[in-house]
Structures are given as structure tokens and as C-alpha cells.
PDB file of N, CA and C in Angstrom:
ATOM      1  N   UNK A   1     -55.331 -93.423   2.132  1.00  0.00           N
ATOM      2  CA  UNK A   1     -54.134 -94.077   1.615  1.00  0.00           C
ATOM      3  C   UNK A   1     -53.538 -93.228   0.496  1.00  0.00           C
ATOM      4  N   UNK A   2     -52.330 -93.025   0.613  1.00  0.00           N
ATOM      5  CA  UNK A   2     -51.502 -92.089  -0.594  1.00  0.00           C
ATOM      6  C   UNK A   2     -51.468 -93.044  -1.977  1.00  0.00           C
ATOM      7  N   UNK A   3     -51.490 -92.437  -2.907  1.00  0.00           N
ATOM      8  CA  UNK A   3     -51.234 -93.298  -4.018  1.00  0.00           C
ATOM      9  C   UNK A   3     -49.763 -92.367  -4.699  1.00  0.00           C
ATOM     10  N   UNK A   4     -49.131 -93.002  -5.367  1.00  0.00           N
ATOM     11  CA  UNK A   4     -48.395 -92.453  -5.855  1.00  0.00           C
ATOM     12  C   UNK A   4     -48.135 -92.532  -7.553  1.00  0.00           C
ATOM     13  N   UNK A   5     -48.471 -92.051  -8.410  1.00  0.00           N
ATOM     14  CA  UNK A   5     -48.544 -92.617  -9.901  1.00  0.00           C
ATOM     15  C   UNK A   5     -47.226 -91.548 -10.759  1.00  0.00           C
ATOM     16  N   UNK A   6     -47.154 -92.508 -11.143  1.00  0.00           N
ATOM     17  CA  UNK A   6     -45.554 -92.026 -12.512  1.00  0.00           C
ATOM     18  C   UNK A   6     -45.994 -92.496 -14.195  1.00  0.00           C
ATOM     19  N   UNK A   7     -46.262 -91.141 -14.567  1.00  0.00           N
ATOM     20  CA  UNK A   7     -46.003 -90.897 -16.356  1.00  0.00           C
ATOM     21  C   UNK A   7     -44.978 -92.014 -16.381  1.00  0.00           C
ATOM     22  N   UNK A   8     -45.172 -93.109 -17.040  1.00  0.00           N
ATOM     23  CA  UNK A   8     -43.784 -93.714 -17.282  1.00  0.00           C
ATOM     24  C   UNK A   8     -43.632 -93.156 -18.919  1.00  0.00           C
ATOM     25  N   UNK A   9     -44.514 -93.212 -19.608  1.00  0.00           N
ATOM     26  CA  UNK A   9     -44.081 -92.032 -20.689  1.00  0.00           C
ATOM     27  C   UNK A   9     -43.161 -91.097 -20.701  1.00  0.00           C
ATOM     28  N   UNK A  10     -43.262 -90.551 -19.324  1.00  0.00           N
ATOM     29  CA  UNK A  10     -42.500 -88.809 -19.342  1.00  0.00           C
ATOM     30  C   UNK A  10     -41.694 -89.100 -18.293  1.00  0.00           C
ATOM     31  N   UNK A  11     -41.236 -90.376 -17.604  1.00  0.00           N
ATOM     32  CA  UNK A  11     -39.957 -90.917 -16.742  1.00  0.00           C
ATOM     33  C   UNK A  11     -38.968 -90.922 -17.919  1.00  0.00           C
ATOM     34  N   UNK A  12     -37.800 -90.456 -17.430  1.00  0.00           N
ATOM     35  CA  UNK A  12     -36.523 -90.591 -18.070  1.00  0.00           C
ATOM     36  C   UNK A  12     -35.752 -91.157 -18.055  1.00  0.00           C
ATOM     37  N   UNK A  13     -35.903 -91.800 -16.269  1.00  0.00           N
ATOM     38  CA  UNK A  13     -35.001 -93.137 -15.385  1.00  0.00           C
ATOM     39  C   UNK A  13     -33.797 -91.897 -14.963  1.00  0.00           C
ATOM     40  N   UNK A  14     -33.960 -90.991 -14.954  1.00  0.00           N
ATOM     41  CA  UNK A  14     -32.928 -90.174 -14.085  1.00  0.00           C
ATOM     42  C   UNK A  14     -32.475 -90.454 -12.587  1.00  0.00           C
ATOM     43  N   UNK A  15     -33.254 -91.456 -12.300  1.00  0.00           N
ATOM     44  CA  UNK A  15     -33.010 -91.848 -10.995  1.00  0.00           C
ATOM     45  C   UNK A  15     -32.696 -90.766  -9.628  1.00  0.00           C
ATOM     46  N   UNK A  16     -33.319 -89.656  -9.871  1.00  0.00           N
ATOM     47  CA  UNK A  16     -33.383 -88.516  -8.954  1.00  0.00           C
ATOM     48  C   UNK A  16     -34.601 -88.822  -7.492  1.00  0.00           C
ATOM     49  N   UNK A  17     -35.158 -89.268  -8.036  1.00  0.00           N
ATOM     50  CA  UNK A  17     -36.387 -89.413  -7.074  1.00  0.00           C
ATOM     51  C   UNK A  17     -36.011 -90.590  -6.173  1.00  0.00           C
ATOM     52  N   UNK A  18     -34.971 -91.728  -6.884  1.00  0.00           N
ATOM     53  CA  UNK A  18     -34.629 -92.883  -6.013  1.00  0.00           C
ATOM     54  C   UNK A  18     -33.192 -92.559  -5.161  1.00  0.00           C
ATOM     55  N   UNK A  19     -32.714 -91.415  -5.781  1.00  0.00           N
ATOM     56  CA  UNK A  19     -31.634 -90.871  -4.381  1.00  0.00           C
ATOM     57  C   UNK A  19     -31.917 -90.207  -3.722  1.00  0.00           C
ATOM     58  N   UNK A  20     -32.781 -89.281  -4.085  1.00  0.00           N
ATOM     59  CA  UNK A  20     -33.421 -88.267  -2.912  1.00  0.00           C
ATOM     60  C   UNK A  20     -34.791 -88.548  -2.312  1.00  0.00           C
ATOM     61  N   UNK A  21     -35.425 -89.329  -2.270  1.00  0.00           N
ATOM     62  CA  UNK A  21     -36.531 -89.629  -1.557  1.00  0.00           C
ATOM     63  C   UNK A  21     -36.504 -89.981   0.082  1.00  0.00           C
ATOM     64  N   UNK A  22     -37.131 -89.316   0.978  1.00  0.00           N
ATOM     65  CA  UNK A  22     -36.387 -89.504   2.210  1.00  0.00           C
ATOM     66  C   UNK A  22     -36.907 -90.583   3.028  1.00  0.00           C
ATOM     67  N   UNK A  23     -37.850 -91.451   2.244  1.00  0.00           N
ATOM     68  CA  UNK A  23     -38.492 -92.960   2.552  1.00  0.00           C
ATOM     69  C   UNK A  23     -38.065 -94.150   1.743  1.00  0.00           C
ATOM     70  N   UNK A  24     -37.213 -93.880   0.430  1.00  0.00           N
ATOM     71  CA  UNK A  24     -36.679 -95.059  -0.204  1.00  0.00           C
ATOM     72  C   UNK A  24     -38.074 -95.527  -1.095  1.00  0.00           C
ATOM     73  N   UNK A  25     -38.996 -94.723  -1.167  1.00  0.00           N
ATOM     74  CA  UNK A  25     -40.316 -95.087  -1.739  1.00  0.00           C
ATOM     75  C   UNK A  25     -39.843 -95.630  -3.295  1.00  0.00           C
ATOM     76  N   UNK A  26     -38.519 -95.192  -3.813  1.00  0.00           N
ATOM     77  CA  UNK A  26     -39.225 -95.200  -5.741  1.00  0.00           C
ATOM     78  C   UNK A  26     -37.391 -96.248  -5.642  1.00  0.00           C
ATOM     79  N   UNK A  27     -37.782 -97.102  -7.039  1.00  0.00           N
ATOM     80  CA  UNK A  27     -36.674 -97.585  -7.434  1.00  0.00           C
ATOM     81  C   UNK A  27     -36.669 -97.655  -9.113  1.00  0.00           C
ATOM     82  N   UNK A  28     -35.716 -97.756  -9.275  1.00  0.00           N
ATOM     83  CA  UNK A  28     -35.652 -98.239 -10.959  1.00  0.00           C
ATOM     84  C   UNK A  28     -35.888 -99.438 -11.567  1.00  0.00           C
ATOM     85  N   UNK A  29     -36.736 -99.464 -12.502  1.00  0.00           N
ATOM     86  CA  UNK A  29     -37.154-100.892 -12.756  1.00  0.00           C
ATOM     87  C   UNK A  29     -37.264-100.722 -14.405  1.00  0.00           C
ATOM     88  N   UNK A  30     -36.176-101.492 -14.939  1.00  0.00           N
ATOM     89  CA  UNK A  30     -36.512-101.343 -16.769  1.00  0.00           C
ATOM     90  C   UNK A  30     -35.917-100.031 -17.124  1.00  0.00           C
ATOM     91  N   UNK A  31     -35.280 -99.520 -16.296  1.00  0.00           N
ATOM     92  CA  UNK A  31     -35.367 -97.803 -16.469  1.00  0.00           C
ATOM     93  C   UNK A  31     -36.123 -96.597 -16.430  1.00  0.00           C
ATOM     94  N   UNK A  32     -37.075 -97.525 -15.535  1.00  0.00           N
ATOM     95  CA  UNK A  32     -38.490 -96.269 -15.136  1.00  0.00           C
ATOM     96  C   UNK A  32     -38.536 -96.437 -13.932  1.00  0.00           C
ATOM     97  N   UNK A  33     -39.021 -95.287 -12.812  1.00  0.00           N
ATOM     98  CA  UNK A  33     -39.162 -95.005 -11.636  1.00  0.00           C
ATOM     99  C   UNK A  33     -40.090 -96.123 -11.699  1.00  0.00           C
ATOM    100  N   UNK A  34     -40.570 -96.690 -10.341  1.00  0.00           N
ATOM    101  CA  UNK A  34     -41.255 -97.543 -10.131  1.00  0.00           C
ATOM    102  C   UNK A  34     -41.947 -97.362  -8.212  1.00  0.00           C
ATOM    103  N   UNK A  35     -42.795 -96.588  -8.093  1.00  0.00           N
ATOM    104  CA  UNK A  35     -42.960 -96.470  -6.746  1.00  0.00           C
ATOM    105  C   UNK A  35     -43.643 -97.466  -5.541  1.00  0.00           C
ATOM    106  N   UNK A  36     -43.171 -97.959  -4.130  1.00  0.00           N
ATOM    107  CA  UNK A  36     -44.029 -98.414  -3.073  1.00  0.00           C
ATOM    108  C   UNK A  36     -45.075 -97.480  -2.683  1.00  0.00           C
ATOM    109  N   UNK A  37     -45.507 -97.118  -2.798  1.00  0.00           N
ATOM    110  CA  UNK A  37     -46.330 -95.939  -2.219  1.00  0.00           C
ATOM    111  C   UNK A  37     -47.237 -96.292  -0.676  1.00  0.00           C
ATOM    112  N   UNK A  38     -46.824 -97.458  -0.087  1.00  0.00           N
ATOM    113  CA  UNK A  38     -46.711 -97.639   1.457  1.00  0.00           C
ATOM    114  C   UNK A  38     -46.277 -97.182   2.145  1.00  0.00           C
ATOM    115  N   UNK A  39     -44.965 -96.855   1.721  1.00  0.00           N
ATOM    116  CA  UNK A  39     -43.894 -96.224   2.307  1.00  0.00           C
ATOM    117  C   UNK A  39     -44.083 -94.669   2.156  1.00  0.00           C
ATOM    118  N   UNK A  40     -44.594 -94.005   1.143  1.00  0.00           N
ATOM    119  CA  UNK A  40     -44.865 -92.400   0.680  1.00  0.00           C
ATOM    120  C   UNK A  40     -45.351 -91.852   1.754  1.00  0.00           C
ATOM    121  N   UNK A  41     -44.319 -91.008   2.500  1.00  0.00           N
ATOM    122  CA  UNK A  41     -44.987 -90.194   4.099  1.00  0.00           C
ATOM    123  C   UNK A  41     -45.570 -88.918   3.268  1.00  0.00           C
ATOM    124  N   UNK A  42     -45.897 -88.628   2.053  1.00  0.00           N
ATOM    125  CA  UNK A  42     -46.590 -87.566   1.543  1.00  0.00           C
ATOM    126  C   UNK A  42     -46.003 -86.427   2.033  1.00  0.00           C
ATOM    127  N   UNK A  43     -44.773 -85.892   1.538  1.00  0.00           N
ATOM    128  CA  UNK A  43     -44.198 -84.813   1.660  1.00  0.00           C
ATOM    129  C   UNK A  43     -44.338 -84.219   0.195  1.00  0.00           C
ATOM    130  N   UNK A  44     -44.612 -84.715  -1.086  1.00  0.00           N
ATOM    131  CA  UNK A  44     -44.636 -84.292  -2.171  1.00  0.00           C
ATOM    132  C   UNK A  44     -43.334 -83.584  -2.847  1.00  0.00           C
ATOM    133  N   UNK A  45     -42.244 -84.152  -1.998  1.00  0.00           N
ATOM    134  CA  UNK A  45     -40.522 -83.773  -2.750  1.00  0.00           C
ATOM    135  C   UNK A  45     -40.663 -84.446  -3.781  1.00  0.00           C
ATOM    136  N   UNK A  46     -40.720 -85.596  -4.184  1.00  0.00           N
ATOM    137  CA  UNK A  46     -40.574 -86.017  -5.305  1.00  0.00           C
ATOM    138  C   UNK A  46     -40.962 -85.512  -6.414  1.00  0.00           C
ATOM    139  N   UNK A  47     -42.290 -84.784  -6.345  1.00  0.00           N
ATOM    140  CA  UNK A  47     -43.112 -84.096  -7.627  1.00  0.00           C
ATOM    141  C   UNK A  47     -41.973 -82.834  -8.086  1.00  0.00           C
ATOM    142  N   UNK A  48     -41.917 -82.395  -6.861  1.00  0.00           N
ATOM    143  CA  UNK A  48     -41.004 -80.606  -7.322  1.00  0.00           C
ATOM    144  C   UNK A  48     -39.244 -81.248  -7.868  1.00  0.00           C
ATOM    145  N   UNK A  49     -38.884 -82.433  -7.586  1.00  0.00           N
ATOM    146  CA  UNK A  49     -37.808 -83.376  -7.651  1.00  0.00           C
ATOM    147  C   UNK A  49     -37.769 -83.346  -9.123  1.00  0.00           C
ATOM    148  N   UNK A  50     -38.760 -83.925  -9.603  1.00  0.00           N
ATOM    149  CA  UNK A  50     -38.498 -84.613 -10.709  1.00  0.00           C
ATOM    150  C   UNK A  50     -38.437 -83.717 -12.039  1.00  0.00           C
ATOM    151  N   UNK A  51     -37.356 -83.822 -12.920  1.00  0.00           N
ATOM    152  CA  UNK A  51     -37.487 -82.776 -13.631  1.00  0.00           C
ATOM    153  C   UNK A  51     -38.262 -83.204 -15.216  1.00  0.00           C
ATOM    154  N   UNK A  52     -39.181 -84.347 -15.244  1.00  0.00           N
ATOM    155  CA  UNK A  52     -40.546 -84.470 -16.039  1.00  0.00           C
ATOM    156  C   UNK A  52     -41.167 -84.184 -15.851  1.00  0.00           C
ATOM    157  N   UNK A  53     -41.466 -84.242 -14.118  1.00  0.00           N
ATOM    158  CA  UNK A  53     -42.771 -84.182 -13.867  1.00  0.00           C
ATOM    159  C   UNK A  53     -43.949 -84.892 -14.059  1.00  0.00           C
ATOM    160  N   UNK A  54     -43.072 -86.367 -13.469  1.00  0.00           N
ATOM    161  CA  UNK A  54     -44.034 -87.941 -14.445  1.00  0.00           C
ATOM    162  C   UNK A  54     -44.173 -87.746 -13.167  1.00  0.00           C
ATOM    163  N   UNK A  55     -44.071 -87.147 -11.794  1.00  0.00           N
ATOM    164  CA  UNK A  55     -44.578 -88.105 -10.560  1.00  0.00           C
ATOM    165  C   UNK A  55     -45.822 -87.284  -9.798  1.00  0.00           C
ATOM    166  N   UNK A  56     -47.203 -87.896  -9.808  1.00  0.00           N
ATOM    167  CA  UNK A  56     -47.858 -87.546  -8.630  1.00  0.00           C
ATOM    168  C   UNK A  56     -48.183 -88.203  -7.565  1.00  0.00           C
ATOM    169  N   UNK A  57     -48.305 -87.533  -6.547  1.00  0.00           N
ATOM    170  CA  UNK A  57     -48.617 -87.740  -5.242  1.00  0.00           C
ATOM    171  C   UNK A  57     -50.073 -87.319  -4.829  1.00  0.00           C
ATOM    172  N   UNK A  58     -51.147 -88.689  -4.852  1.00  0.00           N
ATOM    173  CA  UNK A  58     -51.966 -88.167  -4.047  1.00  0.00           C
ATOM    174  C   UNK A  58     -52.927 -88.750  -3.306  1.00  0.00           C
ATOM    175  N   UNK A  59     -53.403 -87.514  -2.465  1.00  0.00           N
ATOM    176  CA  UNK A  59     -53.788 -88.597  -0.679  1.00  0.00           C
ATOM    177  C   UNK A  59     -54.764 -89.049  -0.983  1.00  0.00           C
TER     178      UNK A  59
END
């Protein structure tokens, strides 16, 4: 099972990861990414995406 975890510390709420994600996995919540990670087909765009670098991906 993928997990997906976000620094919400080092989230900015740039909302980059919730327009470009090509599963709809992350949304904004409070102003922090907030991920399904059910949905995460583990392509790991989001990590190279994000320009904190609050998001990992892993299997």
C-alpha cells in the first residue's frame, strides 16, 4: 500500500500538487495539501512538483 505523507510544516498551500496530480490524490484543507493516498498510482510527480518538498511518496 502507498502511503503518502506531507511536511505540513514545509506545505505552503501552493496548491501545485492539487492541479497537477494526474489522480486528483491531494486537496487543500486549512491551506495545507492534504493527501488520499488510495488514489496515489505512485508515479512520484508530486515530490519533484512540489517546490518544499513537504511531499513523500512511499510504497
Amino acid at each position: 500500500m502507498t502511503e503518502v505523507r506531507i511536511n505540513v510544516e514545509a506545505c505552503d498551500g501552493c496548491g501545485k500538487c492539487v492541479a497537477e496530480c494526474p489522480n486528483g490524490v491531494f486537496e487543500l484543507v486549512n491551506g495545507k495539501a492534504k493527501a488520499n493516498a488510495a488514489e496515489c498510482m505512485t508515479c512520484y510527480y508530486c515530490e519533484t512538483l512540489c517546490p518544499k518538498l513537504a511531499i513523500k511518496v512511499i510504497e
